[in-house]
N, C-alpha and C. Protein backbone atom coordinates (compact mmCIF):
# COMPACT_ATOMS: atom_id res chain seq x y z
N UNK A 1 0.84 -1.17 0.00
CA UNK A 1 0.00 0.00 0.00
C UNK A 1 0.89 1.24 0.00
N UNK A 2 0.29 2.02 -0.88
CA UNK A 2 0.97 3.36 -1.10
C UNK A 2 0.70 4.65 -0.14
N UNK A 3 0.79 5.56 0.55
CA UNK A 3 0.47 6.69 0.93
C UNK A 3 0.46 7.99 0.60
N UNK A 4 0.36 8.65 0.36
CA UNK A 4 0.68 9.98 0.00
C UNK A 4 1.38 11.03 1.18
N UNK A 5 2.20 11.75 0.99
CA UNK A 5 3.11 12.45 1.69
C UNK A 5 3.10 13.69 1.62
N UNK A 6 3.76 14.15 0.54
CA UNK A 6 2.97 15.43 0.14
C UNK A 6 3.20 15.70 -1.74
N UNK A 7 2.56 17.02 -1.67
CA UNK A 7 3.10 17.20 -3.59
C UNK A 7 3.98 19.43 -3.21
N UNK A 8 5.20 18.27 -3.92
CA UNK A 8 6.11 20.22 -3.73
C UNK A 8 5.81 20.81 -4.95
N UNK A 9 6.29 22.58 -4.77
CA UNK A 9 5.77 23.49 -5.42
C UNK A 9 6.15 23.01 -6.83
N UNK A 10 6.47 22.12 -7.98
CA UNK A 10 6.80 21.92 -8.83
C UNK A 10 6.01 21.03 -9.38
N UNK A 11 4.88 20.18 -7.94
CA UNK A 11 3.61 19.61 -8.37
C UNK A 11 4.37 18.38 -8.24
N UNK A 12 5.74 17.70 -8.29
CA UNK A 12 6.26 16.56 -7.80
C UNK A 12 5.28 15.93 -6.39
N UNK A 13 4.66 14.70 -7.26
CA UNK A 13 4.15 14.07 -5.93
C UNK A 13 4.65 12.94 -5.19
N UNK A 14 5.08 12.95 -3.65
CA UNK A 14 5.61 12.16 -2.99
C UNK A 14 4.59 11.40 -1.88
N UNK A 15 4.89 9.97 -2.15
CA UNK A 15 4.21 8.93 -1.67
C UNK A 15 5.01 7.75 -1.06
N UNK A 16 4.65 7.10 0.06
CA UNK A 16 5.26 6.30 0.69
C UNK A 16 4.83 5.16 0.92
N UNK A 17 5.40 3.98 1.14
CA UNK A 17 4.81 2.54 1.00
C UNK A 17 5.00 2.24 2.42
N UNK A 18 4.28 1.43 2.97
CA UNK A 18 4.08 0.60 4.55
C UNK A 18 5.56 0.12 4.93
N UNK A 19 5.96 -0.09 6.38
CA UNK A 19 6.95 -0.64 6.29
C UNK A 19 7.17 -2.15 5.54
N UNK A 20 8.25 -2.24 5.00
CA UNK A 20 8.56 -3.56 4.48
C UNK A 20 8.81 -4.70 5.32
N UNK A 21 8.94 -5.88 5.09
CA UNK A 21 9.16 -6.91 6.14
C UNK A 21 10.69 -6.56 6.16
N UNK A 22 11.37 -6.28 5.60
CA UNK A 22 12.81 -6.01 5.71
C UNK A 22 13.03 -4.83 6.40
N UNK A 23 11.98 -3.71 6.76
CA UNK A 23 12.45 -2.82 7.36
C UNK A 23 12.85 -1.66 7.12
N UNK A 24 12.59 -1.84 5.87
CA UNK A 24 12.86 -0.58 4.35
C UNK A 24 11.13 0.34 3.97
N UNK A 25 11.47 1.00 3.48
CA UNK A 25 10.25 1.93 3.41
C UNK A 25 10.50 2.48 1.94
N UNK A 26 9.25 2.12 1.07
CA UNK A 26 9.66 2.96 -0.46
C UNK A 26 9.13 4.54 -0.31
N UNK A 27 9.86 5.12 -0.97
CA UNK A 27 9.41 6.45 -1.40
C UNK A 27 9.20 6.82 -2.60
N UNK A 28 8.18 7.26 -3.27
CA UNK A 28 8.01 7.52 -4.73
C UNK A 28 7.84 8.40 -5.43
N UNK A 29 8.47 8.92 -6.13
CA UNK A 29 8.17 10.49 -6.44
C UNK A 29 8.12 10.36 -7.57
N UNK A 30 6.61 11.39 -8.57
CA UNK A 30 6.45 11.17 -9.75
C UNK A 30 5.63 12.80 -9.90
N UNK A 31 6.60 13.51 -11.17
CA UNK A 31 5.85 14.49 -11.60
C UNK A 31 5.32 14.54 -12.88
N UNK A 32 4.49 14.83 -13.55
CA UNK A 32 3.90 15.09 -14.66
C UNK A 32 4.51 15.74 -15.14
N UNK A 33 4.51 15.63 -16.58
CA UNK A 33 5.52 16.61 -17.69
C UNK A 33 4.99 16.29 -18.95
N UNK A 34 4.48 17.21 -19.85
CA UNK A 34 3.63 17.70 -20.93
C UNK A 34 4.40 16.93 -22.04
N UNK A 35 5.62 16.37 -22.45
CA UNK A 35 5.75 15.95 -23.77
C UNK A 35 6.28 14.33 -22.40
N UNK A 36 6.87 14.18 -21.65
CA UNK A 36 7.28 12.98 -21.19
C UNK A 36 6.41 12.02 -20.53
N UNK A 37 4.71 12.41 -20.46
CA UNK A 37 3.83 12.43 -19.59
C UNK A 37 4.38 12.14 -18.14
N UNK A 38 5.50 11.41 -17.79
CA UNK A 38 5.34 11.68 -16.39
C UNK A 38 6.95 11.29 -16.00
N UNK A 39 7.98 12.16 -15.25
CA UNK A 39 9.11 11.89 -14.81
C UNK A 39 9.09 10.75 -13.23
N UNK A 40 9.91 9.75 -13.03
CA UNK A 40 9.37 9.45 -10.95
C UNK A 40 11.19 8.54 -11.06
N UNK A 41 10.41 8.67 -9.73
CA UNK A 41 12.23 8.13 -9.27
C UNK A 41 11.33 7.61 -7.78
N UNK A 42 12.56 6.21 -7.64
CA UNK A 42 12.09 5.41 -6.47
C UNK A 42 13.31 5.74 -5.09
N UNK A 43 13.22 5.86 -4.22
CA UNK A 43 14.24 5.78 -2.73
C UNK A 43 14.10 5.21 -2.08
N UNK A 44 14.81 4.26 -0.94
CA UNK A 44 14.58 3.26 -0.30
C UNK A 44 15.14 4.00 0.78
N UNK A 45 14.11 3.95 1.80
CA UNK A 45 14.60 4.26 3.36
C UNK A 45 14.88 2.99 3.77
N UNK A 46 15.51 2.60 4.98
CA UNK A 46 16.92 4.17 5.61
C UNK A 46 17.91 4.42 4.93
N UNK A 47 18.16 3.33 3.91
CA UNK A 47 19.35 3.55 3.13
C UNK A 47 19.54 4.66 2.15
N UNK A 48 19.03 5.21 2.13
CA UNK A 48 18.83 6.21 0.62
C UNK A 48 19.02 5.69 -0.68
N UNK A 49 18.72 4.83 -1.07
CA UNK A 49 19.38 4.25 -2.28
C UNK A 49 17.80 4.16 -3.16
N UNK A 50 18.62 4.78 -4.23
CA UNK A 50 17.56 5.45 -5.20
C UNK A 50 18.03 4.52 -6.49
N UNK A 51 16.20 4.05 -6.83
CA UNK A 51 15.91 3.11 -8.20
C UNK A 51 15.23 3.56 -8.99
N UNK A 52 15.70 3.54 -10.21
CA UNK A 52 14.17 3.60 -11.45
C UNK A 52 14.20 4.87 -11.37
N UNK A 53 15.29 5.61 -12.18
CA UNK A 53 15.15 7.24 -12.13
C UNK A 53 15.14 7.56 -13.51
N UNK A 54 13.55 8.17 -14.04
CA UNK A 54 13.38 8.13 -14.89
C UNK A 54 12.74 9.76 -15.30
N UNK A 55 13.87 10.45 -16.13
CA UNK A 55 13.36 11.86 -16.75
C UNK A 55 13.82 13.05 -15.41
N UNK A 56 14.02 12.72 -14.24
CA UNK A 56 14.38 13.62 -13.33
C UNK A 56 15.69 13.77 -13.56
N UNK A 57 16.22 14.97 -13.52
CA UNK A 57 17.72 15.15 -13.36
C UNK A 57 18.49 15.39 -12.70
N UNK A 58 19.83 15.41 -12.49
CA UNK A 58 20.48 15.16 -11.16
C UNK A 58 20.39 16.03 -9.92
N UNK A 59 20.25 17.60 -10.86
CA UNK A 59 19.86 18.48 -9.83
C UNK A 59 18.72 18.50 -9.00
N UNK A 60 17.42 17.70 -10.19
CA UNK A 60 16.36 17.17 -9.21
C UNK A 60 16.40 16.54 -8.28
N UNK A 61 17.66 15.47 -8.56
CA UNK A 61 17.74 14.05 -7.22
C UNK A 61 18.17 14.28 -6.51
N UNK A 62 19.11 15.81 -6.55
CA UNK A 62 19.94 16.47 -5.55
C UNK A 62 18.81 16.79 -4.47
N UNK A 63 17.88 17.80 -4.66
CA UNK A 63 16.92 18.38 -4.08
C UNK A 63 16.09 17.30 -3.40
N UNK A 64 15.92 16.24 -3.99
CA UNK A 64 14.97 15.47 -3.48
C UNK A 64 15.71 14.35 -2.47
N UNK A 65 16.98 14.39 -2.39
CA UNK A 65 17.76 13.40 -1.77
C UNK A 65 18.12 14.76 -0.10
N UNK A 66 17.76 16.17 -0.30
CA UNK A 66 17.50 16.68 0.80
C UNK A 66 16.12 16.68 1.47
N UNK A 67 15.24 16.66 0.50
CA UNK A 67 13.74 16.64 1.14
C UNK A 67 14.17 15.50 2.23
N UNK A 68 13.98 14.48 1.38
CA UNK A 68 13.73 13.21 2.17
C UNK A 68 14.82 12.79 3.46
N UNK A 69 16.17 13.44 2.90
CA UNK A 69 17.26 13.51 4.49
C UNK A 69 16.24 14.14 5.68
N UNK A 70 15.58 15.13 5.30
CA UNK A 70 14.87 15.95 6.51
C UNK A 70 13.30 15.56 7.17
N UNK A 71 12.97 14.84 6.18
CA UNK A 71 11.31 14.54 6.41
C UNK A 71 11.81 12.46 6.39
N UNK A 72 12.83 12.15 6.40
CA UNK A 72 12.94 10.26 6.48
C UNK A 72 12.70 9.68 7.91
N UNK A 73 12.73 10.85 8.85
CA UNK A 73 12.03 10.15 10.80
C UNK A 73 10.46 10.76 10.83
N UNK A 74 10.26 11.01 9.96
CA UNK A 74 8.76 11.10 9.83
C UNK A 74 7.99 9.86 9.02
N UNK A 75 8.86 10.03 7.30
CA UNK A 75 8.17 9.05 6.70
C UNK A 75 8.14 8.07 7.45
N UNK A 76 9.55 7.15 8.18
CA UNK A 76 9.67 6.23 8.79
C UNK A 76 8.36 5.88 9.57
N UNK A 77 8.11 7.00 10.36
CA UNK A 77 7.07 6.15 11.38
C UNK A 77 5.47 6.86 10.93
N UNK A 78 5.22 7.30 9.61
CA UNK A 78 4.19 7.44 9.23
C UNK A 78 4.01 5.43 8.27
N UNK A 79 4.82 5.46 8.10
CA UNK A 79 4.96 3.98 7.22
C UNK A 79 4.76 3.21 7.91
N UNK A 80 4.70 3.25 9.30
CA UNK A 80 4.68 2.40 10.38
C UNK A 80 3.02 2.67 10.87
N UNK A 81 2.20 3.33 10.84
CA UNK A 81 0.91 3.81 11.41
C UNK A 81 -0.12 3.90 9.97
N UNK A 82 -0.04 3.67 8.73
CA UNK A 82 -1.17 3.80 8.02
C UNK A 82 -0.75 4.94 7.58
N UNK A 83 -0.03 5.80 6.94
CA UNK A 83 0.20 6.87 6.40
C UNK A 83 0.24 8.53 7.48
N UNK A 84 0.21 9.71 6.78
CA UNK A 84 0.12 10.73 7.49
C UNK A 84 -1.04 11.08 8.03
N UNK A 85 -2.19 10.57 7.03
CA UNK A 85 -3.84 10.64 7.48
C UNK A 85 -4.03 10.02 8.49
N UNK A 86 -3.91 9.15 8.92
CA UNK A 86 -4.21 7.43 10.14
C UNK A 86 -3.37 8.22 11.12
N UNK A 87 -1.99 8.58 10.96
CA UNK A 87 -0.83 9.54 12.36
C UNK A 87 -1.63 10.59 12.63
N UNK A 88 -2.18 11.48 12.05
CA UNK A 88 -2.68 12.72 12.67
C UNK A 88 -4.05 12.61 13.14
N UNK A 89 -4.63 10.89 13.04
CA UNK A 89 -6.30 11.24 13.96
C UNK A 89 -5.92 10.24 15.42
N UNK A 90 -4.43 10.19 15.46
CA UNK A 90 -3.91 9.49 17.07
C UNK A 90 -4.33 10.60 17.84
């Protein structure tokens, strides 16, 4: 199951998967783009290790490899509770 996380000012939307039995957490980020229909790139918490990067460019992965340094003890234990919706009616 997927979650939603948030969408940044560029309309990039970020979504997060349940914890894994391994303990890993996906992160997914996918923006829309008018001739590519859609750029996304995958990250694996805690490790940071990023799969399937497709149409984003490095300066993008740059930016997005800080989002997620700063918001990854959140995703973590939103992945752990049912997303950010299910954490904020505790």
């Amino acid at each position: 199951m997927m979650y939603p996380f948030m969408t940044l000012d560029d309309n990039t939307e970020v979504v997060h998967s349940e914890m894994l039995p391994d303990g890993r957490v996906k992160v997914y980020f996918e923006k829309p783009d008018a001739k590519d229909c859609f750029h996304s790139a995958v990250c694996y918490l805690p490790d940071y290790k990023w799969e399937d990067i497709n149409g984003f460019t490095p300066e993008e992965i740059a930016r997005y490899q800080e989002l997620v340094e700063s918001t990854a003890h959140l995703i973590l234990q939103f992945s752990k509770e049912g997303g950010v919706e299910n954490a904020a009616s505790f």
